[in-house]
Every structure is written in C-alpha cells, then in structure tokens.
C-alpha atoms as a PDB file:
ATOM      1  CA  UNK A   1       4.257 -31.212 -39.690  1.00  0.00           C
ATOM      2  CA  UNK A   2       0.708 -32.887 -39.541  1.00  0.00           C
ATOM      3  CA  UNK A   3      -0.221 -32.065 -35.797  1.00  0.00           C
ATOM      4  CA  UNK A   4      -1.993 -35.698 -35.462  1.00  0.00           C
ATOM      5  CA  UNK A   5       1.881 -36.849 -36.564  1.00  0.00           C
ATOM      6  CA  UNK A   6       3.402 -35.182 -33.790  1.00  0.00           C
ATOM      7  CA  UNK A   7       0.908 -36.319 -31.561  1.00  0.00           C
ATOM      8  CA  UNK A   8       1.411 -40.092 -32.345  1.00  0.00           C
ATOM      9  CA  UNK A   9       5.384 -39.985 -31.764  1.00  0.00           C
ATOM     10  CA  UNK A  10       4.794 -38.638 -28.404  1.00  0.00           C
ATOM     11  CA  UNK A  11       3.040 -41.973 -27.783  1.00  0.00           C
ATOM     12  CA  UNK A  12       5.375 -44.778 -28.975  1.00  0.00           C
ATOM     13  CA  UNK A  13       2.112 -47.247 -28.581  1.00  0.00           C
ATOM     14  CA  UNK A  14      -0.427 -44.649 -30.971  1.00  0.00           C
ATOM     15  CA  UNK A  15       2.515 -44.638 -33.314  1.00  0.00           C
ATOM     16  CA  UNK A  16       2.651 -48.426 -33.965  1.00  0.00           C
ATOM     17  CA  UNK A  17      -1.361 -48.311 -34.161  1.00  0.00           C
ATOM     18  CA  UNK A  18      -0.761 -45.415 -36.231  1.00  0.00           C
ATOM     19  CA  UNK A  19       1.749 -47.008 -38.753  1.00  0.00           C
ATOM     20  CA  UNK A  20       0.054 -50.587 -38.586  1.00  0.00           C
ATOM     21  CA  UNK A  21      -2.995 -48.864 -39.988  1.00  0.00           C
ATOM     22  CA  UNK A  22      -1.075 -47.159 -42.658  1.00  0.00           C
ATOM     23  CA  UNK A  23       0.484 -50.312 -43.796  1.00  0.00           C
ATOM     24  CA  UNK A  24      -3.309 -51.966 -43.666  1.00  0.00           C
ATOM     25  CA  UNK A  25      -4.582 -48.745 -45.926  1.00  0.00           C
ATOM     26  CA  UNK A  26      -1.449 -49.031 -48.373  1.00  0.00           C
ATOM     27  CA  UNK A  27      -2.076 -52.705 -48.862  1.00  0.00           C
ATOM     28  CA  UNK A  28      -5.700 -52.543 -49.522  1.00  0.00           C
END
C-alpha cells in the first residue's frame, strides 16, 4: 500500500482532505 495512504486513514480528518481532493482532481 501507498505509505501516504496509510498515513491518511490514521487521520480520519487528512483522509476527507485527502479524498475531497481526489474527487476535485477526478472532476477537473
């Protein structure tokens, strides 16, 4: 697994900054 991944899910708040900037990239 992507280190920076695992990182994120052990901070629930980085993961939903995480995944709202994925959904911003996958849009544009």
């Amino acid at each position: 697994m992507n280190p920076k991944f695992v990182f994120a899910t052990n901070n629930s708040h980085k993961l939903e900054e995480v995944s709202f900037i994925l959904k911003n990239k996958i849009r544009i």
